[in-house]
Protein backbone atom coordinates (compact mmCIF):
# COMPACT_ATOMS: atom_id res chain seq x y z
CA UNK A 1 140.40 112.42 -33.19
CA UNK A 2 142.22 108.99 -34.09
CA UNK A 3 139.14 106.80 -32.96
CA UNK A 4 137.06 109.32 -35.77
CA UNK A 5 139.78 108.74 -38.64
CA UNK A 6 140.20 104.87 -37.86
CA UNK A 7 136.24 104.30 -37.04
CA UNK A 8 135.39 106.35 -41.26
CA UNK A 9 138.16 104.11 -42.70
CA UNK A 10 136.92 100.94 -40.71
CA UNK A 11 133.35 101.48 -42.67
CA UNK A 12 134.91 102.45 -45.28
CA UNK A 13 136.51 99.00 -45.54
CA UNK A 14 133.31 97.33 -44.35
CA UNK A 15 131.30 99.06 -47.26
CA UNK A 16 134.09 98.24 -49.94
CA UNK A 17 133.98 94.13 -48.53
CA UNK A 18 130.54 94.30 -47.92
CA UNK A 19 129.78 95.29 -51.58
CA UNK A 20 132.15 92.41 -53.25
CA UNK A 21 130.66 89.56 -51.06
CA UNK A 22 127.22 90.44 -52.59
CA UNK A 23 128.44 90.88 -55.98
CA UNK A 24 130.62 88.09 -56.46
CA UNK A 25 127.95 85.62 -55.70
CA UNK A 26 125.92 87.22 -58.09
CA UNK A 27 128.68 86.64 -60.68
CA UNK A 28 128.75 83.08 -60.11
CA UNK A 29 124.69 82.71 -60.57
CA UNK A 30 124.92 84.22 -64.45
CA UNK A 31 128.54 82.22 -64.71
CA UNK A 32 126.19 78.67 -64.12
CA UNK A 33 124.49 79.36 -67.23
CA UNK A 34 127.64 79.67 -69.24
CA UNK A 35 129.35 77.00 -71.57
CA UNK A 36 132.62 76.24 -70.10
CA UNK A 37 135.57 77.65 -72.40
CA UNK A 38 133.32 79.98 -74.25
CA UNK A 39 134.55 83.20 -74.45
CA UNK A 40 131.75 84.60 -71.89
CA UNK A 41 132.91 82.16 -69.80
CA UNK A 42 136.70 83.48 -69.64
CA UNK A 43 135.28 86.90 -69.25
CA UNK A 44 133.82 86.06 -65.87
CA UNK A 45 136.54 83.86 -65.02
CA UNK A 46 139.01 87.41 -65.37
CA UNK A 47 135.80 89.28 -63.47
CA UNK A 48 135.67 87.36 -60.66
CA UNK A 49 139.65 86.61 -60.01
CA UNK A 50 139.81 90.93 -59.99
CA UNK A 51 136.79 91.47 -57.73
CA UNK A 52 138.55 89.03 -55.02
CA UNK A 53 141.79 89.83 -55.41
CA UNK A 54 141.83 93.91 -55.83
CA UNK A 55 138.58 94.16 -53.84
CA UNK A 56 136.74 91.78 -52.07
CA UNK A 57 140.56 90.60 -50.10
CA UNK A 58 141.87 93.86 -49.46
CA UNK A 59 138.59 95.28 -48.21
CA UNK A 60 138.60 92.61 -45.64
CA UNK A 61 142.36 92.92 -44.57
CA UNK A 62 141.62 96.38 -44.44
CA UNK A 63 138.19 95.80 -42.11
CA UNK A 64 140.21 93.43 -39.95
CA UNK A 65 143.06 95.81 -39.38
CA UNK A 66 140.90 98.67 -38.69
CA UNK A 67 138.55 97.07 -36.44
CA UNK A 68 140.98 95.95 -34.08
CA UNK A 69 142.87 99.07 -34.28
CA UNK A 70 139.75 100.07 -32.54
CA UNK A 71 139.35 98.21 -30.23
CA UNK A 72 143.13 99.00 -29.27
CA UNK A 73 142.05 102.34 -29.35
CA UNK A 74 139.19 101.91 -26.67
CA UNK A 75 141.09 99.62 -24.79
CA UNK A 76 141.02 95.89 -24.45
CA UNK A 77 139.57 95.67 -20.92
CA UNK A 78 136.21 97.74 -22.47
CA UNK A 79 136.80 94.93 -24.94
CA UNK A 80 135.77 92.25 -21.95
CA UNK A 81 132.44 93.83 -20.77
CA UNK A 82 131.32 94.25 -24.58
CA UNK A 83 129.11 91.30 -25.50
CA UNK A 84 127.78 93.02 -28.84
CA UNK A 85 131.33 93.25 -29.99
CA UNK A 86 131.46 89.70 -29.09
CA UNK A 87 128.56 88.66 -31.00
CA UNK A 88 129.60 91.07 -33.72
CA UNK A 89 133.11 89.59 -34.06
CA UNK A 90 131.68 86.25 -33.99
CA UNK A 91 129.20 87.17 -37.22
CA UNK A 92 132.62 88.62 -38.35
CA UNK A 93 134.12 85.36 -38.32
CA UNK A 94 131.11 84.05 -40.39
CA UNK A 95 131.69 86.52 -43.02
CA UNK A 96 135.34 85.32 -43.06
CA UNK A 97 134.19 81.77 -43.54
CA UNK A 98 131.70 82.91 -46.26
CA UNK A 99 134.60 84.95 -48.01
CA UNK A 100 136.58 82.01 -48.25
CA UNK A 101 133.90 79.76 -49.49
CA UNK A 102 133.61 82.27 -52.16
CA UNK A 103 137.18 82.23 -52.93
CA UNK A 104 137.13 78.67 -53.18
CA UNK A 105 134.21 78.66 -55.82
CA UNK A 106 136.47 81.17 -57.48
CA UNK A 107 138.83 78.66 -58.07
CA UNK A 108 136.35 76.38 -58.86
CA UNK A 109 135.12 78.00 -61.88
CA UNK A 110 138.29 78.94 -62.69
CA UNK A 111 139.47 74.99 -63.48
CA UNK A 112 135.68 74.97 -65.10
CA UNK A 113 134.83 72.30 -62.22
CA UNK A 114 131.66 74.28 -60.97
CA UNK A 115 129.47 71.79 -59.16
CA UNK A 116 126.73 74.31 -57.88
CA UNK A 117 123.66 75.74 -59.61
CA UNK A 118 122.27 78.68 -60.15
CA UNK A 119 119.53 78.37 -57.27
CA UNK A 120 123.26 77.28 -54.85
CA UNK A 121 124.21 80.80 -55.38
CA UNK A 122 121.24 82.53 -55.12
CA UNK A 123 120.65 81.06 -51.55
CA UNK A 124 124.29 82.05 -51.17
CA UNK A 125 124.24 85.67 -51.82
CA UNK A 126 122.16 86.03 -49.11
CA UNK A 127 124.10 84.76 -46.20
CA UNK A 128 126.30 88.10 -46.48
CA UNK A 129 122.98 90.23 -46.55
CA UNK A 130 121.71 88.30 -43.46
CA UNK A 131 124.97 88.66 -41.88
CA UNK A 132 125.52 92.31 -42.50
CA UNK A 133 122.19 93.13 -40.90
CA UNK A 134 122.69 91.03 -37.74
CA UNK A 135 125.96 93.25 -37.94
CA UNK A 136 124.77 96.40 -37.81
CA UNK A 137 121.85 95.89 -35.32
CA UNK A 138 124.50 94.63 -33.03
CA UNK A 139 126.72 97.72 -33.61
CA UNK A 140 123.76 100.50 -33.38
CA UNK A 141 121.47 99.02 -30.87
CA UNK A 142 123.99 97.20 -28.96
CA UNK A 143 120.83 94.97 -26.94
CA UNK A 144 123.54 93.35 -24.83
């Protein structure tokens, strides 16, 4: 009955991470077309410093901590044989990457020193959409 509980609040998390990492992105594309210091401007600024910090970060603590509460729960020697949870984990570790490339473009437009365009973050928003399909095939098919 555990596994149940911590598996819902492990998708849970994934959902609630999963849906900041494609919004914030997003953000950033109509925060390019901005002047810097206009009051739009500072309005995204405050948008995008709350989605990371009371959504997109705890979401991903919370998908971390669940997931390898998990994998406690089955048992780390199941752990060994499981090479879809090691290709998962890896994509994981992508995501993480991506996450902090996006908190670091955060910043970025935060000191109004944006150097990317529009198109930048466009491309960018997709590498979580890629990565979250990869991630699920791998976790319902498991082809390895």
């Amino acid at each position: 009955m555990l596994y149940l509980w911590v598996k819902s609040f492990h998708i849970i998390s994934v959902i609630a991470w999963m849906a900041g990492m494609l919004y914030l992105p997003r953000l950033f594309v109509y925060h390019c077309s901005l002047a810097k210091h206009s009051e739009a401007s500072e309005l995204f600024k405050v948008m995008e410093r709350r989605l990371l910090r009371f959504i997109i970060n705890p979401a991903m603590i919370a998908t971390w901590i669940f997931g390898i509460w998990l994998i406690s729960i089955l048992g780390f020697e199941n752990f060994k044989s499981e090479h879809w949870l090691h290709a998962k984990l890896t994509l994981v570790v992508v995501m993480q990457i991506c996450h902090a490339m996006l908190s670091r473009y955060r910043k970025q437009f935060a000191r109004d020193e944006n150097i990317h365009s529009a198109r930048f973050y466009r491309v960018l928003n997709e590498v979580p959409t890629l990565l979250l399909i990869a991630i699920v095939i791998l976790v319902v098919v498991k082809p390895f």
